[in-house]
Protein backbone atom coordinates (compact mmCIF):
# COMPACT_ATOMS: atom_id res chain seq x y z
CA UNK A 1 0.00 0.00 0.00
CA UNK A 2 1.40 3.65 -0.60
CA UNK A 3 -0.50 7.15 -0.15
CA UNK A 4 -0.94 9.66 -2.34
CA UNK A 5 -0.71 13.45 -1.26
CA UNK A 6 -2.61 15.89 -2.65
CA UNK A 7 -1.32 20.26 -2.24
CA UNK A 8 -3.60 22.51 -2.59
CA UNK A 9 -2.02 25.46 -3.20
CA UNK A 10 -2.25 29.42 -3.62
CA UNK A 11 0.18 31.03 -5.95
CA UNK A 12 0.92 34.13 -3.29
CA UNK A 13 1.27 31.71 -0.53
CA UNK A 14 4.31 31.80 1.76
CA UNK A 15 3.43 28.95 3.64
CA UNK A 16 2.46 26.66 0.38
CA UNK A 17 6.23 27.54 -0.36
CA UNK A 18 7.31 26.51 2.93
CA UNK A 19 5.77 23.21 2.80
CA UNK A 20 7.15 22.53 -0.79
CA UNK A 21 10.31 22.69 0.90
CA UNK A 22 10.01 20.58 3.24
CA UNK A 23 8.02 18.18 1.54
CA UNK A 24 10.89 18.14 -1.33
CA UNK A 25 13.45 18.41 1.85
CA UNK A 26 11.90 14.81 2.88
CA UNK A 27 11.79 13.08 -0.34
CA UNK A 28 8.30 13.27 -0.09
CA UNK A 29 6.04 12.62 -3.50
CA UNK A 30 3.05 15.17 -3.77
CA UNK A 31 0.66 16.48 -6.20
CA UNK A 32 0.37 20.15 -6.50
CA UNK A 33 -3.18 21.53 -7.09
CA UNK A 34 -3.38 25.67 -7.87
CA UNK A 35 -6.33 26.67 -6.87
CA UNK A 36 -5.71 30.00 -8.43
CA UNK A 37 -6.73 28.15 -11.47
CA UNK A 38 -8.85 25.21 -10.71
CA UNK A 39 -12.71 26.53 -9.37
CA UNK A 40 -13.26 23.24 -8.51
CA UNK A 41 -10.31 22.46 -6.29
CA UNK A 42 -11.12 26.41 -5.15
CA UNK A 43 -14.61 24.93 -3.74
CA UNK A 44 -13.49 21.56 -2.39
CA UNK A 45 -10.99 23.44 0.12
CA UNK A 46 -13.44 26.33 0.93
CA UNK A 47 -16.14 23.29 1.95
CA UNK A 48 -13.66 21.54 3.65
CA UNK A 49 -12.11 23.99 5.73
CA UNK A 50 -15.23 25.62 6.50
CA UNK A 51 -15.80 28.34 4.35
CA UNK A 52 -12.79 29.71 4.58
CA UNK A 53 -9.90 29.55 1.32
CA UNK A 54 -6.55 28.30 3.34
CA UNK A 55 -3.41 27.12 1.89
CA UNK A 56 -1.81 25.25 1.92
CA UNK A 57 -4.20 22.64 2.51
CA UNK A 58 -3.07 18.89 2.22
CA UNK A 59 -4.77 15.56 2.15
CA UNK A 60 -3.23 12.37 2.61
CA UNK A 61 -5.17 9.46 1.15
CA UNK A 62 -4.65 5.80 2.25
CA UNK A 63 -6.59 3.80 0.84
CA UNK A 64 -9.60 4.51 2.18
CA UNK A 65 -8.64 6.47 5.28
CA UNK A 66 -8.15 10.78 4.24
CA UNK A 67 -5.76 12.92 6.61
CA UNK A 68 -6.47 16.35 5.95
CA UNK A 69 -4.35 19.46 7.37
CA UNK A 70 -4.31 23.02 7.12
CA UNK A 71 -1.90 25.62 7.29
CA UNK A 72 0.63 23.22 9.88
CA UNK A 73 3.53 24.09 11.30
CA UNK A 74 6.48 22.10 10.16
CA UNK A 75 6.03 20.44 13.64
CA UNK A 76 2.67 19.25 13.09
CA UNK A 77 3.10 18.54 9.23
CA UNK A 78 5.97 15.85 10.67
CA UNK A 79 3.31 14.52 13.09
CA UNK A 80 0.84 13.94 10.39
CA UNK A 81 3.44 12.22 8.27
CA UNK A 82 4.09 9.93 11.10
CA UNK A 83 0.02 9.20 11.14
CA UNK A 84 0.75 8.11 7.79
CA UNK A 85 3.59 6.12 8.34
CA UNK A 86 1.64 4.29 10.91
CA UNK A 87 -1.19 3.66 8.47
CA UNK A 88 1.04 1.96 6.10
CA UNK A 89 2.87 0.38 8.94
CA UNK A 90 -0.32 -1.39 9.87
CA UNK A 91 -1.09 -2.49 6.47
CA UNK A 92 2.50 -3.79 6.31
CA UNK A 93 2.17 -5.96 8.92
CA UNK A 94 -0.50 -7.58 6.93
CA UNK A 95 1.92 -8.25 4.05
CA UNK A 96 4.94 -6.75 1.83
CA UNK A 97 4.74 -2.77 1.50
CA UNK A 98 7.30 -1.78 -0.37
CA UNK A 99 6.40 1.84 -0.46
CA UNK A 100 6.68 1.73 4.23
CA UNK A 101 10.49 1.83 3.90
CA UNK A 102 10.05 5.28 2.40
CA UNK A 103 7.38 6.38 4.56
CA UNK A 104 9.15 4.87 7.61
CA UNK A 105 12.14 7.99 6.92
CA UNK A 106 9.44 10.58 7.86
């Protein structure tokens, strides 16, 4: 099992720049959504972080279990990645996960 990360992302955004870093800083595959330009990612973080617009806002899918955070610190973004770690860990313990060793370095 791996997860996917999704960054949703304002152009202007000092802190969506700051997590880029340390995202890239931690090997850390993600997929960048603007929603300068996408109305439709625009609306799904507005809904989901109560009417307000915040980036960055990122969601962590495993399998069928969604981590979403907004506007972290780089404290708290390395305690999310840990929840994630210890999602795949569980499913590794099931059988072969390639994609834990990687996850296991956050």
């Amino acid at each position: 099992m791996s997860f996917t990360l999704m960054l949703y992302s304002a152009a202007d955004c000092e802190d969506t720049e700051q997590t880029r870093v340390v995202l890239r800083e931690r090997h850390i595959t993600f997929v960048e959504c603007p929603v300068d330009d996408d109305p439709i990612a625009e609306h799904f973080i507005i809904f989901i972080n109560h009417g307000f617009r915040s980036t960055p806002t990122r969601v962590f899918t495993v399998e069928k279990f969604k981590v979403i955070v907004t506007e972290p610190s780089t404290a708290e973004l390395d305690r999310t990645l840990h929840i994630v770690a210890g999602l795949l860990s569980a499913d590794d313990k099931k059988g072969g996960n390639d994609d834990y060793a990687s996850a296991s370095r956050l």
